[in-house]
Protein backbone atom coordinates (compact mmCIF):
# COMPACT_ATOMS: atom_id res chain seq x y z
CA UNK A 1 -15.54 105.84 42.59
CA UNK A 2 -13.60 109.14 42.18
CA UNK A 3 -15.47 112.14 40.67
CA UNK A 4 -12.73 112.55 38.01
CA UNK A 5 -13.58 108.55 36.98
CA UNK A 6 -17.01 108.85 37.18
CA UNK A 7 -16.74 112.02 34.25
CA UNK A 8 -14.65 109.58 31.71
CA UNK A 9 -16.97 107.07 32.03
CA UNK A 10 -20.07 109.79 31.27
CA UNK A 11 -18.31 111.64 28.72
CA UNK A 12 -17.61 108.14 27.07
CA UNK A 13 -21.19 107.51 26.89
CA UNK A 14 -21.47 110.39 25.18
CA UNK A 15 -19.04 109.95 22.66
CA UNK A 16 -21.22 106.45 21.79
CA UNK A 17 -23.96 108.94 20.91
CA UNK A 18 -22.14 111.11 18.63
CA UNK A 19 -23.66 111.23 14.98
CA UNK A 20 -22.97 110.04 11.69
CA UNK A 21 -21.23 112.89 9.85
CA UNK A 22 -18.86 113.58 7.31
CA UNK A 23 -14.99 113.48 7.56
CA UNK A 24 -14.69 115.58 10.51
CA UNK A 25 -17.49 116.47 12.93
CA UNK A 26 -18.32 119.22 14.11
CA UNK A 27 -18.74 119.78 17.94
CA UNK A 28 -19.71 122.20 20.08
CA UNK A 29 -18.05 121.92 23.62
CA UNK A 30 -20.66 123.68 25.71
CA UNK A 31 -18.34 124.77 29.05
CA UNK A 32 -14.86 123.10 28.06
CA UNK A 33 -15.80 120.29 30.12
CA UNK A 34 -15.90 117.23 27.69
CA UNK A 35 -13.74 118.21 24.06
CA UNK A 36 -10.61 116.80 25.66
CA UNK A 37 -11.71 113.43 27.06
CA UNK A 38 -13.94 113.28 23.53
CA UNK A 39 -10.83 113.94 21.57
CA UNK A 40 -8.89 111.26 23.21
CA UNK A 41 -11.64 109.09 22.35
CA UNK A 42 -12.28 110.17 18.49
CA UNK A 43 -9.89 112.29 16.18
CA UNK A 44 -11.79 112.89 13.48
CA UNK A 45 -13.51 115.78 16.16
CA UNK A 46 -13.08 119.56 15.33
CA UNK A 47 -13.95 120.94 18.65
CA UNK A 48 -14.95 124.59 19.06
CA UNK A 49 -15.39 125.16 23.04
CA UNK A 50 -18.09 127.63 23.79
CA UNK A 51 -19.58 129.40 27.18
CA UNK A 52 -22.33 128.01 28.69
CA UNK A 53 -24.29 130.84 27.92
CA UNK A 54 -25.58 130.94 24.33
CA UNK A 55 -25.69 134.49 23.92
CA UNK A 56 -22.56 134.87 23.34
CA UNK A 57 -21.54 131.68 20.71
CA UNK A 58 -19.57 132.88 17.79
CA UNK A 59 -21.54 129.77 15.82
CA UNK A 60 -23.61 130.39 12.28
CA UNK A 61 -27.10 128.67 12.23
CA UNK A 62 -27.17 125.18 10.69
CA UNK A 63 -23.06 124.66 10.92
CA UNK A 64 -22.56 121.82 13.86
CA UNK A 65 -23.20 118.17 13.63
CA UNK A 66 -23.26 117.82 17.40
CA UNK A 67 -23.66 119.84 20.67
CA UNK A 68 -21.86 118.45 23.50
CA UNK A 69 -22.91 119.87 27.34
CA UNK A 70 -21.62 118.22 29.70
CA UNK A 71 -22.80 119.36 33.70
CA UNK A 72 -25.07 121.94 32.10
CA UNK A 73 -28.83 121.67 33.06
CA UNK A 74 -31.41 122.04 29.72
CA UNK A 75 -32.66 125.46 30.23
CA UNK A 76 -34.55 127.01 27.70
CA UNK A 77 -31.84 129.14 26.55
CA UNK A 78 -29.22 126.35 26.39
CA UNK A 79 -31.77 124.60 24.40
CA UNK A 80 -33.11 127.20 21.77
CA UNK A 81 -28.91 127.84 20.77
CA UNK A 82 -27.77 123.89 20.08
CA UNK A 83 -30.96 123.69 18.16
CA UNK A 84 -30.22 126.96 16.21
CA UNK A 85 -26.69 125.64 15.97
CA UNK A 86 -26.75 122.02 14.90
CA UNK A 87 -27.50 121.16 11.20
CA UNK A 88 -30.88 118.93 10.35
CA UNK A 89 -30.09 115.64 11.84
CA UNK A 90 -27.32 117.39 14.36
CA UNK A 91 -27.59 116.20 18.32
CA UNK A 92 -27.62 117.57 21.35
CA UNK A 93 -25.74 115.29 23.44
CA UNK A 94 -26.00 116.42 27.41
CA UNK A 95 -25.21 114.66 30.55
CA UNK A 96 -25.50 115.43 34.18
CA UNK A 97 -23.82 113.51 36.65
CA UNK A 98 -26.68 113.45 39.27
CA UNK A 99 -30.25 112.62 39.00
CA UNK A 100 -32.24 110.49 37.22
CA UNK A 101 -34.29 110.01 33.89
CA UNK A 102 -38.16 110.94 33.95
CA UNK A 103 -40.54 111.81 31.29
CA UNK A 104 -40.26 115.48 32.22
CA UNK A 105 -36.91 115.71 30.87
CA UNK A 106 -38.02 113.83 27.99
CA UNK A 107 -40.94 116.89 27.24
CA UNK A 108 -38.41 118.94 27.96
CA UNK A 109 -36.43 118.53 24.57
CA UNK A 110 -39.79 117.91 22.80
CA UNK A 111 -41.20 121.50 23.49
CA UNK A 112 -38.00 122.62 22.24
CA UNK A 113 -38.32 121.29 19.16
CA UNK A 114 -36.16 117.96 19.06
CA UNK A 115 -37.04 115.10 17.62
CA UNK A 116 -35.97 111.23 18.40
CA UNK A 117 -35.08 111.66 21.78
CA UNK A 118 -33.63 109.14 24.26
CA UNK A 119 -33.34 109.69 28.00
CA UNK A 120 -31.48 107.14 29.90
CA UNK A 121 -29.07 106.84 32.82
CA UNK A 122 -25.38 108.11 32.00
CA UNK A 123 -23.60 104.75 33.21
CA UNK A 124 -24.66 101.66 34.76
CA UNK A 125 -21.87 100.57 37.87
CA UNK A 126 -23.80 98.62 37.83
CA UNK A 127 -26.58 100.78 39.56
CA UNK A 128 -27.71 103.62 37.13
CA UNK A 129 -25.67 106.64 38.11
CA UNK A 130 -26.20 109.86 35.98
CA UNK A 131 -28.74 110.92 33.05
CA UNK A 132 -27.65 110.93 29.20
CA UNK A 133 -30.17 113.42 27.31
CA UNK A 134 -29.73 113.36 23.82
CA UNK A 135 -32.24 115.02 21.16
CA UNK A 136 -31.57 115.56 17.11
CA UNK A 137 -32.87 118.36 15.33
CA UNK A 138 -35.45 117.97 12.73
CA UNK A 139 -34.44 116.92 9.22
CA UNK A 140 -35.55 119.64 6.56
CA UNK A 141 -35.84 116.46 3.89
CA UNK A 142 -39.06 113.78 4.16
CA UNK A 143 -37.04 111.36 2.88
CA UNK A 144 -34.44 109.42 4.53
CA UNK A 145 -32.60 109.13 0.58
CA UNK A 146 -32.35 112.85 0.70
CA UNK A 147 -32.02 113.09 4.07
CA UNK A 148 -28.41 111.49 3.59
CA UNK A 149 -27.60 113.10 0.78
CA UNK A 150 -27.91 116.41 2.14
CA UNK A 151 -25.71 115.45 4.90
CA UNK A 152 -23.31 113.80 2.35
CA UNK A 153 -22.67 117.32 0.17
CA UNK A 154 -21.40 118.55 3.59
CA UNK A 155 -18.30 116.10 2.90
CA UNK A 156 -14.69 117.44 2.22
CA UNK A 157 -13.57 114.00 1.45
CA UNK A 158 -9.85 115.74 1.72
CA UNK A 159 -9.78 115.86 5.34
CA UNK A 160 -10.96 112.56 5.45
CA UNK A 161 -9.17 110.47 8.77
CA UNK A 162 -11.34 107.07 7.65
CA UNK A 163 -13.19 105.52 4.94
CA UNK A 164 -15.65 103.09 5.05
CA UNK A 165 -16.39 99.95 3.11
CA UNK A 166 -19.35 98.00 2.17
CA UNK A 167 -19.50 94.73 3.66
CA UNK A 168 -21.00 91.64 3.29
CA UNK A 169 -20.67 89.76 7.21
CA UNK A 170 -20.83 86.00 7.31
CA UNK A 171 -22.42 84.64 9.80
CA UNK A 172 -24.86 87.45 9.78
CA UNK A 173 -24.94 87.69 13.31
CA UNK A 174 -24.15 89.56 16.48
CA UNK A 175 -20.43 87.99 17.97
CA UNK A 176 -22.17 87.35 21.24
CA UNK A 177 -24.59 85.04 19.24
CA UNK A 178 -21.69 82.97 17.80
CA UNK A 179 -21.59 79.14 18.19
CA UNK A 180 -18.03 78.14 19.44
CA UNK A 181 -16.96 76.92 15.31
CA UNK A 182 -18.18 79.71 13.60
CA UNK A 183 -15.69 82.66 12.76
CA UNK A 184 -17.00 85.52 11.50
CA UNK A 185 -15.57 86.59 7.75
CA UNK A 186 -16.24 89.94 5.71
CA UNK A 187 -16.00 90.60 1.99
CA UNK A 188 -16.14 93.95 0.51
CA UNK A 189 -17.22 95.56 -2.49
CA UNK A 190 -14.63 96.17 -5.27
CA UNK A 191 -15.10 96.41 -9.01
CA UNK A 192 -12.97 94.39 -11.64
CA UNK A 193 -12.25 96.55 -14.32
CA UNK A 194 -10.19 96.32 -17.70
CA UNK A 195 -6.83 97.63 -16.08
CA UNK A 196 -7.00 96.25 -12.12
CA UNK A 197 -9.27 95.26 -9.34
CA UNK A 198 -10.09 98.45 -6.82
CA UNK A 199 -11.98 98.69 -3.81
CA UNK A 200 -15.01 101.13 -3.41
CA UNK A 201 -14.43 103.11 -0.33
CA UNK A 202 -16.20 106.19 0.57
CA UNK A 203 -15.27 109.17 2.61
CA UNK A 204 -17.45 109.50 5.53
CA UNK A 205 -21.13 107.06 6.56
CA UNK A 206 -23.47 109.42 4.35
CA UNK A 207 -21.50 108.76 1.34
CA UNK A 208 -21.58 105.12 1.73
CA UNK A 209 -25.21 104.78 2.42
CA UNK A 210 -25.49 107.62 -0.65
CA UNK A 211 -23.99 105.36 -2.81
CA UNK A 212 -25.31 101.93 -1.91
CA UNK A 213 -29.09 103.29 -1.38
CA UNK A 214 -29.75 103.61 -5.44
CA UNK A 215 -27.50 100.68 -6.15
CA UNK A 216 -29.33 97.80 -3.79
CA UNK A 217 -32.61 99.98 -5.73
CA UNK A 218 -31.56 99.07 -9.00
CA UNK A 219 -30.50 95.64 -8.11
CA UNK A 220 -26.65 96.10 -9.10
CA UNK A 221 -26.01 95.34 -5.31
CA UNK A 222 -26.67 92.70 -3.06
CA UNK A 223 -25.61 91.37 0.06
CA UNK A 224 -24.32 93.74 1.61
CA UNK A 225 -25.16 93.79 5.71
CA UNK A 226 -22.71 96.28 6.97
CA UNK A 227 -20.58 99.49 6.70
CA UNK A 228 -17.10 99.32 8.49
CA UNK A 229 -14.85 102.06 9.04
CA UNK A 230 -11.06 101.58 8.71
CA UNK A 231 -8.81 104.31 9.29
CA UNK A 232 -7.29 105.87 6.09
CA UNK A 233 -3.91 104.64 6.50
CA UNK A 234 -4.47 100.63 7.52
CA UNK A 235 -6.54 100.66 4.12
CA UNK A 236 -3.92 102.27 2.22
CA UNK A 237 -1.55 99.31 3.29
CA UNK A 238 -3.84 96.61 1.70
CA UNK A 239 -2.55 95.54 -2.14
CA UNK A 240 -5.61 96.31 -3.30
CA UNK A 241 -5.84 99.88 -4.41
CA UNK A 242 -8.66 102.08 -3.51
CA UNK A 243 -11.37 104.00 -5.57
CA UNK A 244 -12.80 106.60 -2.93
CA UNK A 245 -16.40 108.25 -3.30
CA UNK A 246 -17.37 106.65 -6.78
CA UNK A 247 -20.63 106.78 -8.34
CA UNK A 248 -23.15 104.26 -8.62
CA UNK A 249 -22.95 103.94 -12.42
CA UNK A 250 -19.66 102.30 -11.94
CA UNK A 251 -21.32 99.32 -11.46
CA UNK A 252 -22.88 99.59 -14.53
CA UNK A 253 -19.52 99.44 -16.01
CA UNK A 254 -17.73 97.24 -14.36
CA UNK A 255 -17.87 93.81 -12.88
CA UNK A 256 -19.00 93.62 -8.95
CA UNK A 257 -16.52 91.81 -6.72
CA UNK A 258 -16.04 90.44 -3.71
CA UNK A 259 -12.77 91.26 -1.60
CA UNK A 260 -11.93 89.92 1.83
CA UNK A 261 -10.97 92.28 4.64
CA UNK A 262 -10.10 91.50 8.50
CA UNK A 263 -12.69 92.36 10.30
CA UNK A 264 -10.00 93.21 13.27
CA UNK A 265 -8.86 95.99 11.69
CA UNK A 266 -12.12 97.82 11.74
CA UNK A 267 -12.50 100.82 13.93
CA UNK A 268 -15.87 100.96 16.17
CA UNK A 269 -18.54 101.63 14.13
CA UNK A 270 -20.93 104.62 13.46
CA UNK A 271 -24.31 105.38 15.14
């Protein structure tokens, strides 16, 4: 395999690790090597190339959702700067093309201060080739419910590229798990009001969860065992018309519905 493949098929991995975020994220491109592959792969990516040395990144504290270093070893130095960088919950996503995981790299992230850290190899070929480090920094909130809301009031739902629905999946199962009759079919949530039927849809994953957290609380939702993203302009096709980012005391309001939706016009999904 050519060194030039075996890079697209790293930096793909490491797009698969990116995280939940709000309309756009955030990404630091540590040494130019991976923000154009990752931009053919997702374009809802604002991607801010920076030198591999962190002295010098023109980057405010707590302003990324994701570090990106691709080829880069995890010195100290590297490390200190993504973790300065990213926001609570952010990642550090880094991948070197040789090697092998090992629980020193794995104490490596931990004594600088990451938290829920995965080391695995970069791609399987189907020997392991590579090592995929990724570590998150440490949410500020103890609770997950706050946890997403504080990365929900990040959200400019204007420069949203997607939205994202709440589904209810039948067969509740994995595709691979299918029997040969069954055909998976998704509903999602609208309201019925007064005037016309509209479809909840919310900006970026944090919203969603934001929203249906309290709801599925109080009881005014139920059933729902997924959140799919559509892109922003297959949705706007669909006769129903959209309500985006509402608030949960909509459903106080207004009837809960169920709409159908094709699941093959889903995008892949969120972390």
């Amino acid at each position: 395999m050519s060194e030039q493949r075996l890079e697209q098929l790293l930096i793909e991995a490491m797009a698969r690790h990116l995280p939940p975020s709000g309309p756009s994220l955030r990404l630091l491109d540590v040494g130019g090597r991976a923000g154009a592959a990752l931009a053919g792969l997702r374009d809802d990516l604002d991607i801010q190339p920076v030198v591999a040395s962190p002295q010098s990144w023109p980057v405010a504290p707590d302003s990324v959702d994701a570090v990106a270093a691709y080829a880069c070893a995890p010195e100290p130095a590297l490390l200190r700067a993504a973790l300065t960088a990213l926001r609570p919950g952010g990642r550090l996503i880094l991948v070197l093309a040789d090697g092998q995981p090992d629980a020193a790299q794995v104490e490596t992230l931990a004594r600088a201060g990451y938290v829920r850290i995965l080391v695995e190899p970069g791609v399987q070929m189907p020997e392991p080739v590579g090592v995929l480090l990724r570590g998150e920094k440490p949410h500020t909130e103890a609770r997950k419910i706050d946890r997403v809301r504080q990365v929900a009031e990040r959200d400019d739902a204007r420069a949203s590229r997607y939205v994202y629905l709440l589904i209810e999946q039948t067969p509740n199962k994995p595709p691979w798990t299918l029997q040969p009759d069954e055909v998976i079919a998704w509903q999602a949530v609208g309201v019925a009001g007064d005037a016309e039927t509209v479809l909840l849809a919310f900006s970026s994953l944090p919203k969603a969860v934001e929203f249906m957290q309290p709801a599925v609380l109080a009881g005014r939702v139920s059933g729902v065992n997924k959140v799919a993203k559509f892109r922003w302009q297959v949705v706007r096709d669909w006769p129903t018309p959209v309500l985006l980012n509402p608030t949960d005391d909509i459903l106080q309001t207004n009837a809960l519905i169920w709409l159908p939706v094709d699941p093959q016009q889903a995008e892949t999904p969120d972390e």
